[in-house]
N, C-alpha and C. Protein backbone atom coordinates (compact mmCIF):
# COMPACT_ATOMS: atom_id res chain seq x y z
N UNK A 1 60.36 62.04 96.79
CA UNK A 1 61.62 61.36 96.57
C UNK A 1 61.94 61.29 95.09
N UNK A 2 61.02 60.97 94.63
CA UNK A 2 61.09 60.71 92.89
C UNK A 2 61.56 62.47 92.11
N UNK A 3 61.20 63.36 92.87
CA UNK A 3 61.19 64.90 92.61
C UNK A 3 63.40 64.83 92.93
N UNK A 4 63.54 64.40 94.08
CA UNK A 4 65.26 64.07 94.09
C UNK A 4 65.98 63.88 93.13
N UNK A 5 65.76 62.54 92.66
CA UNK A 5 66.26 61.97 91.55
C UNK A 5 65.75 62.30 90.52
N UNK A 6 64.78 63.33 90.13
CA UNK A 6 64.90 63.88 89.21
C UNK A 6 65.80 64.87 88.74
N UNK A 7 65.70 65.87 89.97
CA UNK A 7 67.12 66.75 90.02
C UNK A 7 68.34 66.24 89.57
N UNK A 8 68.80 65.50 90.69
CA UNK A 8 69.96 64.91 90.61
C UNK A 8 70.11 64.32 88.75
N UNK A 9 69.33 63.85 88.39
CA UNK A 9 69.87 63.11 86.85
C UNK A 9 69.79 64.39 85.81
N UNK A 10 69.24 65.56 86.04
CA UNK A 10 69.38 66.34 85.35
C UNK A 10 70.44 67.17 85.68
N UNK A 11 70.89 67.34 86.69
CA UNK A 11 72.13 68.06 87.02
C UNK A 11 73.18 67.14 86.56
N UNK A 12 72.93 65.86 86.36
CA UNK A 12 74.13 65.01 85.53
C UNK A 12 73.75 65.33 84.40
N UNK A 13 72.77 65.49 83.76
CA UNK A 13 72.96 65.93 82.21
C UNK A 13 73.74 67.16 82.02
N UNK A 14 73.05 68.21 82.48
CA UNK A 14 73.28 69.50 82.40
C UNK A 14 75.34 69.81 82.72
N UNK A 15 75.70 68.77 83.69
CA UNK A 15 76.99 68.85 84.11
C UNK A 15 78.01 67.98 82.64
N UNK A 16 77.35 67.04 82.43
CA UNK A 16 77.26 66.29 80.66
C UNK A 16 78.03 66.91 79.86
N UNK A 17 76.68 67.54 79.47
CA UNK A 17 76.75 68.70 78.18
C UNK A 17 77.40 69.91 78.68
N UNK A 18 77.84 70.63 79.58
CA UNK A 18 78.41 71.47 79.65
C UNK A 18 80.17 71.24 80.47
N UNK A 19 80.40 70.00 80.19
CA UNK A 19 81.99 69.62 80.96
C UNK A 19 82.51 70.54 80.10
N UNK A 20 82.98 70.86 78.93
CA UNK A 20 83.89 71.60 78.15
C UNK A 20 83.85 72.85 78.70
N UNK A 21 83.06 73.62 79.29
CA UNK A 21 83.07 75.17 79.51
C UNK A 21 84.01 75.54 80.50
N UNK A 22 84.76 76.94 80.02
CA UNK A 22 85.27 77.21 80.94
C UNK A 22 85.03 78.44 82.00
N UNK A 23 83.57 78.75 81.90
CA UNK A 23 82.80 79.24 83.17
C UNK A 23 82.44 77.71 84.50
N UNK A 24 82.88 77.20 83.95
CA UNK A 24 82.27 76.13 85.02
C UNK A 24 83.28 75.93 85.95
N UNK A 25 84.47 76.14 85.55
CA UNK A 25 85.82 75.98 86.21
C UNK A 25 85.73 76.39 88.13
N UNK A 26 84.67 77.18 88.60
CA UNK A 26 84.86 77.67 89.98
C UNK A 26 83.25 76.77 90.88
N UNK A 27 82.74 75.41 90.16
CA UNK A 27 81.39 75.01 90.32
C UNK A 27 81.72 73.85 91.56
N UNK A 28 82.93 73.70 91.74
CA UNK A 28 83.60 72.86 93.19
C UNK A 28 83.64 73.22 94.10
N UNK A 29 84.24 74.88 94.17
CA UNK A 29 84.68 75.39 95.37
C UNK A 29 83.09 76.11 95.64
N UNK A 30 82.39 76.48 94.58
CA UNK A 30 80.96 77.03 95.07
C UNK A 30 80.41 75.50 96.00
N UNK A 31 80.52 74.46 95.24
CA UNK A 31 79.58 73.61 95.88
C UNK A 31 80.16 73.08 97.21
N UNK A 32 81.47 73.06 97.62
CA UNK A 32 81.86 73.42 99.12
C UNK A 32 81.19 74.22 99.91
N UNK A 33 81.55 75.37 99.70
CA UNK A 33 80.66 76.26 100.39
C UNK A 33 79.04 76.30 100.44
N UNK A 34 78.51 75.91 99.72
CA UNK A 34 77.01 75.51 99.93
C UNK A 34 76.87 74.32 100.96
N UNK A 35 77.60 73.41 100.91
CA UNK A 35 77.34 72.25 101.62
C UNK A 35 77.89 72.82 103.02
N UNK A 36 79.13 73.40 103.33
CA UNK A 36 79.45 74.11 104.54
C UNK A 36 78.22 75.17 105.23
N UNK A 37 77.26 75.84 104.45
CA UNK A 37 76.93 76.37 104.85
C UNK A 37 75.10 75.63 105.31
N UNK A 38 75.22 74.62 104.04
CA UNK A 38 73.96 73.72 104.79
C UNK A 38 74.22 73.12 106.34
N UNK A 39 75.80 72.54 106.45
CA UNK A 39 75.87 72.21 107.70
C UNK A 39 75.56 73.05 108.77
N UNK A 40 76.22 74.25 108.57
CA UNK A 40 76.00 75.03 110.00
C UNK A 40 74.33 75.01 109.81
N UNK A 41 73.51 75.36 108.83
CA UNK A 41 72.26 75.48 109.39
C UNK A 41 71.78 74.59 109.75
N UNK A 42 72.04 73.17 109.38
CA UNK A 42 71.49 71.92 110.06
C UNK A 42 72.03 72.25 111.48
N UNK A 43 73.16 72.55 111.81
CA UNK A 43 73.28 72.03 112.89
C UNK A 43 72.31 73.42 114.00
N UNK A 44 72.24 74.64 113.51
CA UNK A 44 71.31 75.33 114.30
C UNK A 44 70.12 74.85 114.04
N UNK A 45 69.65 74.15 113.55
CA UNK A 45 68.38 73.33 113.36
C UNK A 45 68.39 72.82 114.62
N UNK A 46 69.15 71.52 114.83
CA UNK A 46 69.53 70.59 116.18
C UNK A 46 69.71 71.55 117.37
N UNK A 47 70.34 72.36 116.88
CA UNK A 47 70.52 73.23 118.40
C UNK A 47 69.72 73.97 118.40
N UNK A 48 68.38 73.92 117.82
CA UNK A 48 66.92 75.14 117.68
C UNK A 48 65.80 73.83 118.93
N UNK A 49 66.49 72.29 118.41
CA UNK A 49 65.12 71.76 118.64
C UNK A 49 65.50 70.60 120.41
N UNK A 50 64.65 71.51 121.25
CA UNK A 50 65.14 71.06 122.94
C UNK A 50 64.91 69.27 123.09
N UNK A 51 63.83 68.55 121.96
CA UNK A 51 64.26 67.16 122.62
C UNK A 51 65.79 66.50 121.74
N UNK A 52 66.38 66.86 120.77
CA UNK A 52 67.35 66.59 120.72
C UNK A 52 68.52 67.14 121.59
N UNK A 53 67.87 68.36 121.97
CA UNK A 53 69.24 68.29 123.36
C UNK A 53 69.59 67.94 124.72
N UNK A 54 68.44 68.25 124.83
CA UNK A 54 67.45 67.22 126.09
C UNK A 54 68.33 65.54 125.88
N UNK A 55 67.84 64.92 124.80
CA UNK A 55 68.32 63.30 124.79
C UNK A 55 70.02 63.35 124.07
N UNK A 56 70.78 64.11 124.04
CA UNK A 56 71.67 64.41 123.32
C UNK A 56 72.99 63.38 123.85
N UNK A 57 72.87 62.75 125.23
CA UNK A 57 73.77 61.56 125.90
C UNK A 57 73.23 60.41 125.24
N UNK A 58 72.29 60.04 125.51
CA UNK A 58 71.56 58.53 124.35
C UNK A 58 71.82 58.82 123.45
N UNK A 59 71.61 60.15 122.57
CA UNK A 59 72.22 59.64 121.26
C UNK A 59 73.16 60.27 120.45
N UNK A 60 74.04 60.79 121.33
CA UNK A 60 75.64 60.94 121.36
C UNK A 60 76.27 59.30 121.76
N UNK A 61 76.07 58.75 122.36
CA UNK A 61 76.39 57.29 122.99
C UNK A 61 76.01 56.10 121.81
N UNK A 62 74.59 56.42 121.58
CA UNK A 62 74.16 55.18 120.04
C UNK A 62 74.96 55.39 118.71
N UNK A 63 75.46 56.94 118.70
CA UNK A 63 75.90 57.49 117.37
C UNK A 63 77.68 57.26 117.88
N UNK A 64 77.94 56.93 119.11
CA UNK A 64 79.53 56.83 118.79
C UNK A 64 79.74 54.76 119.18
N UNK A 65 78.52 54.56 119.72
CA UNK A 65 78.61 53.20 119.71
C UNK A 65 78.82 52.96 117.55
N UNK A 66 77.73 53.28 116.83
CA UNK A 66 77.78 53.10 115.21
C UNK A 66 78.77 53.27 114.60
N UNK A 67 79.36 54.65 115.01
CA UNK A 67 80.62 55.24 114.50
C UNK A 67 81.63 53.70 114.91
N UNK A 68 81.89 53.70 116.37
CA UNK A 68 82.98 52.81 116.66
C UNK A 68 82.75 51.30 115.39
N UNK A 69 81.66 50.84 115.48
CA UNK A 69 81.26 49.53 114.73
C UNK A 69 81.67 49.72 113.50
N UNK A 70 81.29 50.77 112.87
CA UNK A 70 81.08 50.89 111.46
C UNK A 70 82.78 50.98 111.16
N UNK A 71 83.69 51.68 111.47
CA UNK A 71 85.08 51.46 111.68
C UNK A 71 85.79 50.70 112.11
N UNK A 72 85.25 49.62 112.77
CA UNK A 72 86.06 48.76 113.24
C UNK A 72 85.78 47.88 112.07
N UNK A 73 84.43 47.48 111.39
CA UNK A 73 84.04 46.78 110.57
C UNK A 73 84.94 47.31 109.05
N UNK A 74 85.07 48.37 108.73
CA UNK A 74 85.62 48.51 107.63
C UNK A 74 87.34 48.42 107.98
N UNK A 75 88.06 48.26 108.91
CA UNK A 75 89.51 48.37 109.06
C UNK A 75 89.20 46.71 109.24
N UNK A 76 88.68 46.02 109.45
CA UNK A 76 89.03 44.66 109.66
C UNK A 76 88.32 44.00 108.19
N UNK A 77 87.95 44.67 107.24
CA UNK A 77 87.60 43.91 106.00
C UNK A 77 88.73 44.47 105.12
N UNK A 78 89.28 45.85 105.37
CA UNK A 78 90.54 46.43 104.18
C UNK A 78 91.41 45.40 104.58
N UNK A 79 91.90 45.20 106.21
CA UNK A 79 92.88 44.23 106.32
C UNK A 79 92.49 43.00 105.95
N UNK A 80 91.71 42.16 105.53
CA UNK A 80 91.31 41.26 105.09
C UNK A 80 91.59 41.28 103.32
N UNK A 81 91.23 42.03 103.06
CA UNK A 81 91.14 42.55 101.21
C UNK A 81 92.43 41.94 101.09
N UNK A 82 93.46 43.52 101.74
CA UNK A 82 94.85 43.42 101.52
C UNK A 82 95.79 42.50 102.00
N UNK A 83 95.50 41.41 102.30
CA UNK A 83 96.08 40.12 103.01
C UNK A 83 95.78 39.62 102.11
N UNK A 84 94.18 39.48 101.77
CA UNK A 84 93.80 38.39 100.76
C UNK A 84 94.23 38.34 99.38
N UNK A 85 94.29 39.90 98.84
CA UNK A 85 95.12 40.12 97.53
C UNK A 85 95.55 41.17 97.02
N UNK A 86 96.18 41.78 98.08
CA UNK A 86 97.60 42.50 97.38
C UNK A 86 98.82 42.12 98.47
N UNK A 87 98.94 41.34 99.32
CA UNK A 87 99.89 41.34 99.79
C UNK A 87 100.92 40.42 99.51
N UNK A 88 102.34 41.03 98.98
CA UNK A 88 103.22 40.17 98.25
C UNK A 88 103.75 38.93 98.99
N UNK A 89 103.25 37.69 98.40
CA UNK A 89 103.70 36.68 98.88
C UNK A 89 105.45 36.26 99.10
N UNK A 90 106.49 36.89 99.37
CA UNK A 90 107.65 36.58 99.13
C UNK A 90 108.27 35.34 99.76
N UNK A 91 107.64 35.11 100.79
CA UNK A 91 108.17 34.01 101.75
C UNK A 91 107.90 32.70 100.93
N UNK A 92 107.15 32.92 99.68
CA UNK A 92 106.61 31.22 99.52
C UNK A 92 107.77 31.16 98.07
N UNK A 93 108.14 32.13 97.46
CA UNK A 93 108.88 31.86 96.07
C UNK A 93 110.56 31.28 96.39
């Protein structure tokens, strides 16, 4: 883990010291496509390994029970935020 965050803080240096260049200009759309292409292999990973497909209703069902929570929890705290302070009081002036 410590080997992670080593990476990672050196790729913030290295990204640092080299913001001015203008070879770096195409280092977004590369890193899209790397991450697109990690997904598909994760996901033939999952579809390589039979007890995740085998149990794939339990935890298709736990993962959309989380999903549902985790969204319901963040739309009922933005509406809370934005009630609490940005919403223009006009009725009281």
């Amino acid at each position: 883990m410590l080997a992670v965050f080593f990476f990672i803080l050196s790729g913030v240096a290295i990204g640092y010291l080299t913001r001015n260049r203008t070879q770096l200009r195409h280092v977004g759309s590369t890193i899209n496509i790397i991450i697109i292409l990690l997904l598909f292999f994760l996901g033939v990973a999952v579809g390589a390994n039979k007890q995740i497909i085998e149990g794939f209703a339990t935890i298709g069902m736990d993962a959309f029970a989380i999903a549902f929570a985790t969204t319901l929890g963040s739309v009922l705290c933005a509406w809370f935020v934005y009630n609490r302070f940005f919403k223009n009081n006009r009725d009281q002036s």
